[in-house]
Protein backbone atom coordinates (compact mmCIF):
# COMPACT_ATOMS: atom_id res chain seq x y z
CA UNK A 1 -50.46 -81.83 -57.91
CA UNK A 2 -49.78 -79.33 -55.25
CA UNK A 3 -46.44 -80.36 -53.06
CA UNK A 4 -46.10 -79.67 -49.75
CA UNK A 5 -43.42 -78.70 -47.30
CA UNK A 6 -44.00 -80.78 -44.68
CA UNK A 7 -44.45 -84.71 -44.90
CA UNK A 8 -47.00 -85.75 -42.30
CA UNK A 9 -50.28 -87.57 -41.68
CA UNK A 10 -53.19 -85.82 -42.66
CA UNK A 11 -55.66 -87.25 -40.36
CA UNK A 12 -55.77 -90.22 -37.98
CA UNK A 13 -58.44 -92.78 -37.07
CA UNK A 14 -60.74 -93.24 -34.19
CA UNK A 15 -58.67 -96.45 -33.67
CA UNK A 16 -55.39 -94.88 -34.29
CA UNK A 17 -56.10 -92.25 -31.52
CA UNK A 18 -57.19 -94.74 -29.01
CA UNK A 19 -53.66 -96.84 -29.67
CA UNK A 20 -51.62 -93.34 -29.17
CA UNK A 21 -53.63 -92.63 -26.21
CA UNK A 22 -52.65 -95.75 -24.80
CA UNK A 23 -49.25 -95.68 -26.03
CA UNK A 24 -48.58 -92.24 -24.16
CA UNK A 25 -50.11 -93.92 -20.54
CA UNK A 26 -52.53 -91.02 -20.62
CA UNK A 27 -56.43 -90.88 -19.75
CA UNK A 28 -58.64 -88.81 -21.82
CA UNK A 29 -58.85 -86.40 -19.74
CA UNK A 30 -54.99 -86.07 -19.49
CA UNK A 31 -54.81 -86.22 -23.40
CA UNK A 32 -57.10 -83.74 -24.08
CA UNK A 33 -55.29 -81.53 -21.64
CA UNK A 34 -52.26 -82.20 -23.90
CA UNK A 35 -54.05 -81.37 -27.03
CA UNK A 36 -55.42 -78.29 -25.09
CA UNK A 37 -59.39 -79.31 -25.87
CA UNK A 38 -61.76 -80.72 -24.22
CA UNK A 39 -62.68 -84.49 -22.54
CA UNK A 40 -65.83 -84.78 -24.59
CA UNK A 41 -63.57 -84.21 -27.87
CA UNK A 42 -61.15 -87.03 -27.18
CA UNK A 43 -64.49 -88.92 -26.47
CA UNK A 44 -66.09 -88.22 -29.88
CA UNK A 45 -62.31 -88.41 -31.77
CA UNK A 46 -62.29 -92.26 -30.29
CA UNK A 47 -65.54 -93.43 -31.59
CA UNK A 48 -66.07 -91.22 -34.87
CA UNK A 49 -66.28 -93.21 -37.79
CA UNK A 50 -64.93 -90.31 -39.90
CA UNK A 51 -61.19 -89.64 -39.48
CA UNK A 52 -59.35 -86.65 -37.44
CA UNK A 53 -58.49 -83.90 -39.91
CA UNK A 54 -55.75 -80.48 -39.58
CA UNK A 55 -54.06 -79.52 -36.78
CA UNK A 56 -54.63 -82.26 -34.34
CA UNK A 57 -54.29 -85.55 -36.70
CA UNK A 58 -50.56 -83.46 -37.59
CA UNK A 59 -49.85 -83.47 -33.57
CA UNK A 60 -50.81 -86.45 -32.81
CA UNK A 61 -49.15 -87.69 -35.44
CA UNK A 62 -45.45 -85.84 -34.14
CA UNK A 63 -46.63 -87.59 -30.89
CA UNK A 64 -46.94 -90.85 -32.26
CA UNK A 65 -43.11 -90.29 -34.06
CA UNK A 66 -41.80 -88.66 -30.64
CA UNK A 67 -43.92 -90.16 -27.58
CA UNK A 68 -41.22 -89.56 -25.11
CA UNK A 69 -41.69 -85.78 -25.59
CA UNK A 70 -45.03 -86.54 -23.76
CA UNK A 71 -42.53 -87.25 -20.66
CA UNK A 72 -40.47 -83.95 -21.30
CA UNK A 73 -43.33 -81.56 -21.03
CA UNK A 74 -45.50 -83.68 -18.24
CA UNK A 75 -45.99 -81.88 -14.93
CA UNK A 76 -44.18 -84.69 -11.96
CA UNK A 77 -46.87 -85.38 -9.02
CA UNK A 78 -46.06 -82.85 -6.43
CA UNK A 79 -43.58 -84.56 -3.88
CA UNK A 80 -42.19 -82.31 -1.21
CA UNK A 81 -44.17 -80.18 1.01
CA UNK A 82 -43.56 -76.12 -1.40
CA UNK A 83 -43.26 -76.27 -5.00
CA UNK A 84 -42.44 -73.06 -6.92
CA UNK A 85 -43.16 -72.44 -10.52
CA UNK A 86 -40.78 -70.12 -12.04
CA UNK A 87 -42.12 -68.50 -15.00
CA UNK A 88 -41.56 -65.56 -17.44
CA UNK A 89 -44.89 -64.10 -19.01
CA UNK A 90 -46.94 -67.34 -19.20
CA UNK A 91 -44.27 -69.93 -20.17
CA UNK A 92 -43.32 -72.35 -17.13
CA UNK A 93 -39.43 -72.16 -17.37
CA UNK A 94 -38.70 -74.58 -14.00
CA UNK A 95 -40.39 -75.82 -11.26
CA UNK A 96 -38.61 -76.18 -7.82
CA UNK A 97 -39.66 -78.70 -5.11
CA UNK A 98 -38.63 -77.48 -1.74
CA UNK A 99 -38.66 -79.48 1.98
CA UNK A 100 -37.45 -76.83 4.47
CA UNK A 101 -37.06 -78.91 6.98
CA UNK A 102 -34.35 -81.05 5.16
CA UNK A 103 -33.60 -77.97 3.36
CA UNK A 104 -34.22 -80.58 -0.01
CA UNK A 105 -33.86 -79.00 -3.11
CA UNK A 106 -34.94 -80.47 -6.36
CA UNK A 107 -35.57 -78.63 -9.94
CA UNK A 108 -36.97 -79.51 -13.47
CA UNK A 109 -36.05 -77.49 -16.02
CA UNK A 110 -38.95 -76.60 -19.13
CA UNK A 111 -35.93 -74.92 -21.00
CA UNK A 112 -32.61 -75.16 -22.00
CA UNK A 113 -32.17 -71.49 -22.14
CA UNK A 114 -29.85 -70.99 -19.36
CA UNK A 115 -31.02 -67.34 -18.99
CA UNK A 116 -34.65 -68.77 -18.35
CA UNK A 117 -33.90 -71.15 -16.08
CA UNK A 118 -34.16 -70.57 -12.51
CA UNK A 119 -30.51 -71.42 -11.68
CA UNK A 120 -29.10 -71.02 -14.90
CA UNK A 121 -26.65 -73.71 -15.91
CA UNK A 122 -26.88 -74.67 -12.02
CA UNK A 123 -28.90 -78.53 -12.38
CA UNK A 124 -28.75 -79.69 -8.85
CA UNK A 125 -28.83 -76.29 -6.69
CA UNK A 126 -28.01 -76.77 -2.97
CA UNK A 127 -30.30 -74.96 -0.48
CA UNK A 128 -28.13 -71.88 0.28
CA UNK A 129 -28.21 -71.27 -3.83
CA UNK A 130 -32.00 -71.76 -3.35
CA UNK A 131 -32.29 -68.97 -0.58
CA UNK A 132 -30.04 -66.86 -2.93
CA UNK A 133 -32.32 -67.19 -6.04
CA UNK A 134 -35.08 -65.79 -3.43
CA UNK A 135 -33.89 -63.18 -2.11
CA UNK A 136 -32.86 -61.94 -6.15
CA UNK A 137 -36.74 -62.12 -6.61
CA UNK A 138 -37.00 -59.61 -3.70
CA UNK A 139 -35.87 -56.05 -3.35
CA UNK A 140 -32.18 -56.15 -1.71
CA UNK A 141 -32.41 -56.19 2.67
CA UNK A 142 -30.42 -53.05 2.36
CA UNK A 143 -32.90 -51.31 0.27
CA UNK A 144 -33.90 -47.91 1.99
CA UNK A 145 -37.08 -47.78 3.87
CA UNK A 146 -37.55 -51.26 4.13
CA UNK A 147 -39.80 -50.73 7.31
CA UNK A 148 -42.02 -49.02 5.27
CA UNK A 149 -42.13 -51.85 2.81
CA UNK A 150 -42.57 -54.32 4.83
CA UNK A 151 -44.88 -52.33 6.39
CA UNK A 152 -47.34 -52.19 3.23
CA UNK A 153 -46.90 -55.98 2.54
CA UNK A 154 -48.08 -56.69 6.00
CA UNK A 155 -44.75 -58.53 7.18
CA UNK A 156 -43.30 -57.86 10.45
CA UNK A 157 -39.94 -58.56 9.43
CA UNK A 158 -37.93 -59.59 6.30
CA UNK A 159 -38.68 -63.01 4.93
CA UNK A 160 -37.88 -63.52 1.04
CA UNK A 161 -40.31 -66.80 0.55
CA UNK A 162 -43.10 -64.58 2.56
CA UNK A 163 -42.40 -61.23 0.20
CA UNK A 164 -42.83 -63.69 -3.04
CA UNK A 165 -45.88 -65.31 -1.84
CA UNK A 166 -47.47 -61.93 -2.08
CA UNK A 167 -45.23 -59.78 -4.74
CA UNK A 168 -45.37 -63.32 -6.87
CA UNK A 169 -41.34 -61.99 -7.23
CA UNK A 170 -42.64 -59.69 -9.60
CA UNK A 171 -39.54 -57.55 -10.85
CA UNK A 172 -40.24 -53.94 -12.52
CA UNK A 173 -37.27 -54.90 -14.93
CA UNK A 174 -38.24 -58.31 -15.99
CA UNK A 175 -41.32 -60.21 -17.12
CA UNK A 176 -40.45 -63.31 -14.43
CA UNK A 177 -42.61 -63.94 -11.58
CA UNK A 178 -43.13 -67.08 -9.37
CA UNK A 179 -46.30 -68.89 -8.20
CA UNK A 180 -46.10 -70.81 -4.76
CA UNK A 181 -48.00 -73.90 -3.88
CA UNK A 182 -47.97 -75.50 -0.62
């Protein structure tokens, strides 16, 4: 007998998948976005009369032992009227909702590295501590030839938010960058 490492299920049935599915308040299209494949998989996985074998049965079985980690990782429905995704290389490290006109900040964290994070061990950043985090994404208002800067970005004046939306607050020193939806 060969022994293992790792205790863990093997493979899963059609049914099994279905009742995890369910359990984690997901569609299949939401679960298979999860299990990064496709709709038509989770389709065939659910009806298959032969079980689920390797690396997803082992998932979805840590899913079924940990379903609020679903919850953890899940993406909130977009509420206020900019949201920012802070990232470093392709890792999402926090995403900031922003209203401007109640100058409403609100943050989820993806990491508990502090040096990651956005604010770093700041959880509930005011707005001024928002406008400083993007102007450190930009190059300093002091920096020499700014007109000529500005200039090349298009922008007729200096505007952190507007320098990000195009630069993406893209640093030469760093690997962070931010993507803007409105």
């Amino acid at each position: 007998m060969k022994y293992k490492k790792f205790v863990g299920k093997q493979e899963i049935t059609a049914e099994e998948i279905k009742i995890l599915r369910k359990k984690l308040k997901l569609t299949q299209k939401e679960f298979a976005e999860l299990l990064n494949c496709s709709k038509p998989t989770i389709e065939r996985w659910e009806t298959s009369k032969e079980p689920v074998k390797g690396p997803a049965a082992v998932a979805m079985s840590l899913l079924n032992r940990q379903p609020e980690y679903v919850r953890e990782i899940q993406i909130p429905e977009k509420k206020e009227p900019i949201r920012l995704w802070y990232m470093y290389q392709q890792m999402l490290c926090t995403l900031i909702e922003v209203n401007e006109a109640k100058r409403k900040v609100e943050i989820k964290n993806y990491t508990n590295k502090p040096i990651f994070r956005a604010f770093g061990v700041i959880d509930n950043p005011d707005f001024k501590a928002y406008e400083e985090f993007l102007e450190s994404r930009c190059f300093p208002r002091t920096r020499d030839k700014m007109k000529l800067v500005l200039k090349d970005l298009d922008l007729p004046f200096y505007d952190p938010f507007l320098i990000i939306e195009i630069t993406e607050g893209r640093m030469a020193e760093d690997e962070f960058w931010i993507q803007i939806e409105r």
